[in-house]
C-alpha atoms as a PDB file:
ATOM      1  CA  UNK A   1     -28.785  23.064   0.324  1.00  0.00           C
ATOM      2  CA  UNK A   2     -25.446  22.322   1.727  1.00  0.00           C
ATOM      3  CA  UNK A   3     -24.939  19.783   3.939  1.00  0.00           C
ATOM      4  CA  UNK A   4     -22.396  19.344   7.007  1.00  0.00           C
ATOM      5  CA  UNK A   5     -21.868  15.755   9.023  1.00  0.00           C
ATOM      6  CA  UNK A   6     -20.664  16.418  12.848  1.00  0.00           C
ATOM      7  CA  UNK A   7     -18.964  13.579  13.895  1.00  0.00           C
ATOM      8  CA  UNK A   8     -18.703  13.276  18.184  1.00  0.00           C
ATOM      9  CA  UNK A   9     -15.987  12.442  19.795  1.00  0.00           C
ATOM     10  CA  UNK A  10     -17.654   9.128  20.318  1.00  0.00           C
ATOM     11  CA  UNK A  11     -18.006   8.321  16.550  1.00  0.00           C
ATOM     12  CA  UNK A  12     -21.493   9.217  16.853  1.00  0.00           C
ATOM     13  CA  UNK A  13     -22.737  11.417  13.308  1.00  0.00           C
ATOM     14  CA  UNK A  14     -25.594  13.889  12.709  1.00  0.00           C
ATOM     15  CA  UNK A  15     -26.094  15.252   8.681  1.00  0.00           C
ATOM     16  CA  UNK A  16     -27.405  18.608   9.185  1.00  0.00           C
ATOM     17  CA  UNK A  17     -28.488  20.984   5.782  1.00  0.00           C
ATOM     18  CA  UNK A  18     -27.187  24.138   6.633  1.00  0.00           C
ATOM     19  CA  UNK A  19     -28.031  27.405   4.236  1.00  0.00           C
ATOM     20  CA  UNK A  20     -25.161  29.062   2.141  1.00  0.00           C
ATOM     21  CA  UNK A  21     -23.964  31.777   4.294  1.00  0.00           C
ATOM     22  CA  UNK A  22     -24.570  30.354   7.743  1.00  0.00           C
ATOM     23  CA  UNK A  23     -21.356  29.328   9.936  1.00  0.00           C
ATOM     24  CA  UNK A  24     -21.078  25.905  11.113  1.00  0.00           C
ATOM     25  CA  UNK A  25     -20.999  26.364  14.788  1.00  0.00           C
ATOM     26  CA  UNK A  26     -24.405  28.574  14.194  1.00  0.00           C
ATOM     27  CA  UNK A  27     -26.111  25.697  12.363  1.00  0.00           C
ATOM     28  CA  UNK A  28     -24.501  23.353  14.979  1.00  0.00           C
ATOM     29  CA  UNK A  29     -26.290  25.254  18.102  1.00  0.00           C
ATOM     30  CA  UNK A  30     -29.471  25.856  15.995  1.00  0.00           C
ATOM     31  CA  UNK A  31     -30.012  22.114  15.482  1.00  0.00           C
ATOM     32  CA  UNK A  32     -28.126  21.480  19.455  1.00  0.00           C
ATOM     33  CA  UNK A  33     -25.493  19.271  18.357  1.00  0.00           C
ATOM     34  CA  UNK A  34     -24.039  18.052  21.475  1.00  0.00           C
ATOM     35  CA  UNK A  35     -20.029  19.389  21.545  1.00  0.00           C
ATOM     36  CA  UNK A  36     -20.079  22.794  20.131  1.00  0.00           C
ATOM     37  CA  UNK A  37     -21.170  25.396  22.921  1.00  0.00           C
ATOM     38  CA  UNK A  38     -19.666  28.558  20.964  1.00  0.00           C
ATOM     39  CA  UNK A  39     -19.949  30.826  23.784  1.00  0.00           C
ATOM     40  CA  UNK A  40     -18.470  33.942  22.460  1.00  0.00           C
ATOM     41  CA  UNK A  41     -21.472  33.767  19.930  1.00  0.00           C
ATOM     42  CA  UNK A  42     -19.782  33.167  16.910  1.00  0.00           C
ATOM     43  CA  UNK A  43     -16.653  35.667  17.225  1.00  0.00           C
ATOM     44  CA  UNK A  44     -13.683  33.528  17.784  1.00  0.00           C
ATOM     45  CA  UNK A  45     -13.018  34.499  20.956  1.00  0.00           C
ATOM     46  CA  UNK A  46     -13.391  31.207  22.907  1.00  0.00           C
ATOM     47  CA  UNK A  47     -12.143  27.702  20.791  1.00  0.00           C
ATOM     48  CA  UNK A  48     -15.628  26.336  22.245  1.00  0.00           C
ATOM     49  CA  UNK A  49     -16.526  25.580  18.603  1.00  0.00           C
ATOM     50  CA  UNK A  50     -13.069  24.002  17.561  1.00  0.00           C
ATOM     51  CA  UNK A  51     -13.528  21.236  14.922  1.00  0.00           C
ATOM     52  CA  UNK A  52     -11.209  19.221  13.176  1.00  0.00           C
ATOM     53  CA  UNK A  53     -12.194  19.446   9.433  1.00  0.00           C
ATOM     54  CA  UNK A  54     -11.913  16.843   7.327  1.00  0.00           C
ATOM     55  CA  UNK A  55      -8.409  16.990   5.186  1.00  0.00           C
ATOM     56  CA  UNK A  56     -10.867  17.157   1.689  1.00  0.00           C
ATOM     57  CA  UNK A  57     -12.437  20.181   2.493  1.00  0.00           C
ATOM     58  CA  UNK A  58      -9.213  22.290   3.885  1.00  0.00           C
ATOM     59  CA  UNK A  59      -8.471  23.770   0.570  1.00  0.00           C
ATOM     60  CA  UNK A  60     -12.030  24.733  -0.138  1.00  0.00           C
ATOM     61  CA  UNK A  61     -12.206  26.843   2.642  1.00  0.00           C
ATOM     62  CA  UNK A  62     -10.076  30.327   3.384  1.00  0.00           C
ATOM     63  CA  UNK A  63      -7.187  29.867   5.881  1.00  0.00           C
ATOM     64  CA  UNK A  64      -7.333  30.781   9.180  1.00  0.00           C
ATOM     65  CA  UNK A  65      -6.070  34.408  10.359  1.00  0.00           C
ATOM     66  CA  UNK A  66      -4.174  35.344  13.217  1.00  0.00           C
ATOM     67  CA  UNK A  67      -6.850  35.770  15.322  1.00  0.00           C
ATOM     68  CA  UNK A  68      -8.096  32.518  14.961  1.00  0.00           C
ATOM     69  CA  UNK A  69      -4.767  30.695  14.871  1.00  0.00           C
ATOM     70  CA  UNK A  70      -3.659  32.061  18.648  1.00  0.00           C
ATOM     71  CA  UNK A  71      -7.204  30.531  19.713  1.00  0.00           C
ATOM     72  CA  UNK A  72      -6.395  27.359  18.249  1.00  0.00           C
ATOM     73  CA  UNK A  73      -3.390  27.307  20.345  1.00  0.00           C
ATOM     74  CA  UNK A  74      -5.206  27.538  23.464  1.00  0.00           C
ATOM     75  CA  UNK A  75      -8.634  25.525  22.724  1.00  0.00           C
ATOM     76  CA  UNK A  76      -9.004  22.632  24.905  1.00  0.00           C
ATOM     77  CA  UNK A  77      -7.597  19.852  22.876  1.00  0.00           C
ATOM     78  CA  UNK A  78      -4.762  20.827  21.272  1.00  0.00           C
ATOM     79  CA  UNK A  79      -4.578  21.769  18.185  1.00  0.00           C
ATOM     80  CA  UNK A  80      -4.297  19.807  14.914  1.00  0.00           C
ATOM     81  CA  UNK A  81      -3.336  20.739  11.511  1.00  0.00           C
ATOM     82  CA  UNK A  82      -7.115  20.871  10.255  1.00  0.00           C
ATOM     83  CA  UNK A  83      -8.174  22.387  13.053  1.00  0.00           C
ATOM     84  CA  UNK A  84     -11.032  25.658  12.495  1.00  0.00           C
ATOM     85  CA  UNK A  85     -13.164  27.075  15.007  1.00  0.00           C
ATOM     86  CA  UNK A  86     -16.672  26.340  13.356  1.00  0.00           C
ATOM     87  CA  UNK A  87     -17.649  29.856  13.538  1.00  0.00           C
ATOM     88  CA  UNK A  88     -15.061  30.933  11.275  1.00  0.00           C
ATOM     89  CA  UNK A  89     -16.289  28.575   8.407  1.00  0.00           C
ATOM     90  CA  UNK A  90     -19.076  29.813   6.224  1.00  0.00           C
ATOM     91  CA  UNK A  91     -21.333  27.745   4.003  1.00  0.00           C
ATOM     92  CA  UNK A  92     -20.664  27.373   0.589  1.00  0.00           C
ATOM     93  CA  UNK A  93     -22.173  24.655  -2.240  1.00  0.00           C
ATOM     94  CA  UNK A  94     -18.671  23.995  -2.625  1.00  0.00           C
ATOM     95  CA  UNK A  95     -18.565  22.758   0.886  1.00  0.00           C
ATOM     96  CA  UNK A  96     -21.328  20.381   0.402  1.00  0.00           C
ATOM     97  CA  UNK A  97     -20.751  17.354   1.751  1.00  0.00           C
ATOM     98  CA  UNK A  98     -18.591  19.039   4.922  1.00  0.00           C
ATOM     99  CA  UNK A  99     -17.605  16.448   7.544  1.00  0.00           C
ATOM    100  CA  UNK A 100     -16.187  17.730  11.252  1.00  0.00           C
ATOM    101  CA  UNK A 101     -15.384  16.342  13.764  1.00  0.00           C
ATOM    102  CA  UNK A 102     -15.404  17.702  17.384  1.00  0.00           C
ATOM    103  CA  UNK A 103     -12.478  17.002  19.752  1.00  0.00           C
ATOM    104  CA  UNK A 104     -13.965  15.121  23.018  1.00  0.00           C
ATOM    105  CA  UNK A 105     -12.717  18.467  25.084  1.00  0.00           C
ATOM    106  CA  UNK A 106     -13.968  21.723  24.813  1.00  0.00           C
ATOM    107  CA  UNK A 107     -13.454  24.592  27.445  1.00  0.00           C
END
């Protein structure tokens, strides 16, 4: 199964397996890692589950659309160039290994 490691603001790391298929930010609030809220639910329309993403993994995963680039812009802590809002990015076993980290502010 793949695996994601959510790195705090405070350095602090959790591994979490997370199933093919299953977003980030959903495996994130099953397993309450502390950081992530996602209000909207999953449907980036919030930045509360804005992660940076580590710069080995941003080619294995699809860009970000419009959508999700104009809330980006206005997520609590600005934006970065590997920014993603976690709900956005699905499991894959090519994503294995997956390390984000989640900016010390989130609305």
């Amino acid at each position: 199964m793949p695996q994601v490691t959510y790195i705090s603001a405070s350095g602090a790391s959790r591994k979490i397996d997370v199933p093919a298929g299953m977003s980030v930010m959903q495996a994130a609030l099953n397993n309450r890692v502390e950081g992530i809220p996602g209000e909207c639910g999953g449907n980036a329309m919030c930045a509360t589950c804005h992660v940076y993403v580590d710069p080995a993994f941003l080619d294995r995963i699809p860009a970000a659309n419009a959508n999700e680039k104009f809330m980006l812009s206005i997520a609590a802590e600005g934006p970065q160039p590997n920014s993603r809002l976690s709900c956005q990015i699905k499991m894959t076993d090519e994503l294995h290994g997956l390390i984000v980290r989640i900016p010390e502010k989130q609305k």
